[in-house]
C-alpha atoms as a PDB file:
ATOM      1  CA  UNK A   1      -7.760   8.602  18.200  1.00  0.00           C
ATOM      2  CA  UNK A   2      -8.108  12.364  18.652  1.00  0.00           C
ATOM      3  CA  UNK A   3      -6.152  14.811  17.144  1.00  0.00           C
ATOM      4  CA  UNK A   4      -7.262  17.719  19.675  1.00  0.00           C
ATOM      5  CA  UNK A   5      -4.660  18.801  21.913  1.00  0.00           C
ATOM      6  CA  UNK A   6      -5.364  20.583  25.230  1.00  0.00           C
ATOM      7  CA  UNK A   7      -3.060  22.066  28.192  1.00  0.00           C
ATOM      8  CA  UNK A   8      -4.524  21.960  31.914  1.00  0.00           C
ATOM      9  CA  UNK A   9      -3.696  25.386  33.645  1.00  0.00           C
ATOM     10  CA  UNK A  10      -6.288  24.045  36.060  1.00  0.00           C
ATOM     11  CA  UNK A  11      -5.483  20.276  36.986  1.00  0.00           C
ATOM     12  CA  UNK A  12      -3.894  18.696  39.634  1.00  0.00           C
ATOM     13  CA  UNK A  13      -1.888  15.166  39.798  1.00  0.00           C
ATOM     14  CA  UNK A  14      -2.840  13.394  42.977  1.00  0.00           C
ATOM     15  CA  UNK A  15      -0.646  10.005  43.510  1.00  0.00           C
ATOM     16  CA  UNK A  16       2.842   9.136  41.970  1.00  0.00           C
ATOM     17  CA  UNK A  17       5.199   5.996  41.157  1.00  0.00           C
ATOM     18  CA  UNK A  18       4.286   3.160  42.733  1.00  0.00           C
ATOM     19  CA  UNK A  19       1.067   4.419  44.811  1.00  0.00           C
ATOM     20  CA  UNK A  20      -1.669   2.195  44.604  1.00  0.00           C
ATOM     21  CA  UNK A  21      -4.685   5.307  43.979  1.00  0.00           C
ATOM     22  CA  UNK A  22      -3.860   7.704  41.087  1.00  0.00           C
ATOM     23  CA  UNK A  23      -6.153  10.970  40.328  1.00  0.00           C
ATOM     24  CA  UNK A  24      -6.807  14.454  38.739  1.00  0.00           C
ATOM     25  CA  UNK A  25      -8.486  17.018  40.340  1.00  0.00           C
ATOM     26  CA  UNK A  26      -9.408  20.540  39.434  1.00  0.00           C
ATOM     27  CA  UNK A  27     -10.233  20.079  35.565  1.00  0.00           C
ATOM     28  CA  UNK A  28     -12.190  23.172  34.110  1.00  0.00           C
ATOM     29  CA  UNK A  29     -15.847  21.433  32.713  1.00  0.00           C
ATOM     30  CA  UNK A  30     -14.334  21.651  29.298  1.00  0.00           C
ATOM     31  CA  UNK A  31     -11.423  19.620  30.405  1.00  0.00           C
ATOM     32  CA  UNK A  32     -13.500  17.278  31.616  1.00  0.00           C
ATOM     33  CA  UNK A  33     -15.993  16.942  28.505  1.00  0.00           C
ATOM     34  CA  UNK A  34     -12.831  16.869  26.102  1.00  0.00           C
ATOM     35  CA  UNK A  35     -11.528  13.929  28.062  1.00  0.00           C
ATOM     36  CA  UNK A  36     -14.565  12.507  27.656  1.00  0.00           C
ATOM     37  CA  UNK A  37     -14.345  12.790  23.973  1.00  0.00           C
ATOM     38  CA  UNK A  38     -11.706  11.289  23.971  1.00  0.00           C
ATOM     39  CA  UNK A  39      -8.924  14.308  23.166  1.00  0.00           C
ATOM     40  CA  UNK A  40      -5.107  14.663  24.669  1.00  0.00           C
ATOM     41  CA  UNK A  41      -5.465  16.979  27.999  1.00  0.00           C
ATOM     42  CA  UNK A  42      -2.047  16.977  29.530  1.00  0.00           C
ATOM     43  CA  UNK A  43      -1.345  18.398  32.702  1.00  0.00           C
ATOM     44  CA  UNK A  44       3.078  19.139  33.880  1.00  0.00           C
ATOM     45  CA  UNK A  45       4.308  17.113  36.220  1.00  0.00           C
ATOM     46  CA  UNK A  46       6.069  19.022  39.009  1.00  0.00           C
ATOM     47  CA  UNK A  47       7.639  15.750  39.919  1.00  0.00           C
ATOM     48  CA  UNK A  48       8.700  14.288  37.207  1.00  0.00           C
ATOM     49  CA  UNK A  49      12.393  13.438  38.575  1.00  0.00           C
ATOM     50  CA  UNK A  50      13.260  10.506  36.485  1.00  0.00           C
ATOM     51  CA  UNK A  51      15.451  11.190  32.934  1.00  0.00           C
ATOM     52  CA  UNK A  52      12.566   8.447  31.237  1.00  0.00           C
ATOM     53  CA  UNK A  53       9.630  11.124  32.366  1.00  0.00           C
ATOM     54  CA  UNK A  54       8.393  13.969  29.880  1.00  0.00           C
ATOM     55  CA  UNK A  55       7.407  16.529  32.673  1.00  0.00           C
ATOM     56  CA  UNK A  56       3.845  15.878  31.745  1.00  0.00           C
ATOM     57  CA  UNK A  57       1.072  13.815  32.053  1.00  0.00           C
ATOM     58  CA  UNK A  58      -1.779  12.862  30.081  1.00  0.00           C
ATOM     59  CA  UNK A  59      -5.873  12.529  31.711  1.00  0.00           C
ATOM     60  CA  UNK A  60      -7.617   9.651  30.637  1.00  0.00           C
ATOM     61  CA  UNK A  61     -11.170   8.746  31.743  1.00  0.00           C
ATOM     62  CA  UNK A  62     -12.731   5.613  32.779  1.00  0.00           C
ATOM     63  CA  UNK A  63     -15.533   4.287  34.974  1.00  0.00           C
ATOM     64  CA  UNK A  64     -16.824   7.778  35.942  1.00  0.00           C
ATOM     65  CA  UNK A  65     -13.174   8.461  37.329  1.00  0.00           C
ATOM     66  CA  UNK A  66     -10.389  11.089  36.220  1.00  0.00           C
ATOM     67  CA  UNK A  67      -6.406   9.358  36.555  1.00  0.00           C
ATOM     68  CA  UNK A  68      -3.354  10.276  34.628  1.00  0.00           C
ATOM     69  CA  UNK A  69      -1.081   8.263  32.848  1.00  0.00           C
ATOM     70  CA  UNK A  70       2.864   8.806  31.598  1.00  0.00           C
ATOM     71  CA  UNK A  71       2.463  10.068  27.678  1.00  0.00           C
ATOM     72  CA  UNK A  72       2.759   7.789  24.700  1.00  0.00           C
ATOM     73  CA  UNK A  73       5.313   8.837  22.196  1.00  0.00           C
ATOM     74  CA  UNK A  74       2.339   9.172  20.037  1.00  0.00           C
ATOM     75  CA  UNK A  75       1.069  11.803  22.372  1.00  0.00           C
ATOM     76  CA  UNK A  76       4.406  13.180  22.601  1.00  0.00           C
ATOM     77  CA  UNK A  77       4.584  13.816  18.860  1.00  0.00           C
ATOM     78  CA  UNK A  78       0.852  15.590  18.475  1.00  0.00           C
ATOM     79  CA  UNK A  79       1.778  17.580  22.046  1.00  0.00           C
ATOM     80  CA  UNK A  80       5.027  18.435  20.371  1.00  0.00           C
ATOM     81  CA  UNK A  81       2.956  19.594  16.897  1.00  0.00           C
ATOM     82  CA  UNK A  82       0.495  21.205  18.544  1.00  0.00           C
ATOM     83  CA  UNK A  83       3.086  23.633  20.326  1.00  0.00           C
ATOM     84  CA  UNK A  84       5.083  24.083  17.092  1.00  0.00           C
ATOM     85  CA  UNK A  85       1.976  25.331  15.539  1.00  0.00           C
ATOM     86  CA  UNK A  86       0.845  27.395  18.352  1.00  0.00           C
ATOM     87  CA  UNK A  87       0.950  31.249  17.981  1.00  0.00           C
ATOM     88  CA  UNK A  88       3.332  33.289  20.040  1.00  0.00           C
END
């Protein structure tokens, strides 16, 4: 598990709910690789509209393809530290 935490100013959420294809588009080449590596890249949700969504979600990688996922509450709590540690 990775304890690097990255924000996407760059990526896009394609797909939502129930829809059968879900993708990110857009990530910067450092994005990509840290996905790769296995590190926490979240991107905001525009759409979250359900009161059990966090307004973000989180890239993970597999077979070659980008998708995006709903946080764990572990990635909730190292998104949460890395933004209480951030500098202002």
């Amino acid at each position: 598990m990775s304890r690097f935490v990255i924000v996407s100013d760059t990526g896009v959420i394609h797909g939502v709910g129930t829809a059968p294809f879900k993708w990110v588009s857009g990530l910067s080449d450092s994005e990509r690789e840290a996905v790769q590596r296995g590190d926490r890249v979240f991107i905001r949700n525009p759409q979250a509209s359900h009161w059990t969504q966090s307004g973000w979600k989180i890239v993970k990688y597999r077979s070659g393809k980008y998708f995006h996922r709903e946080p764990s509450p572990a990635d909730v709590v190292a998104f949460n530290h890395h933004y209480n540690r951030r500098e202002v």
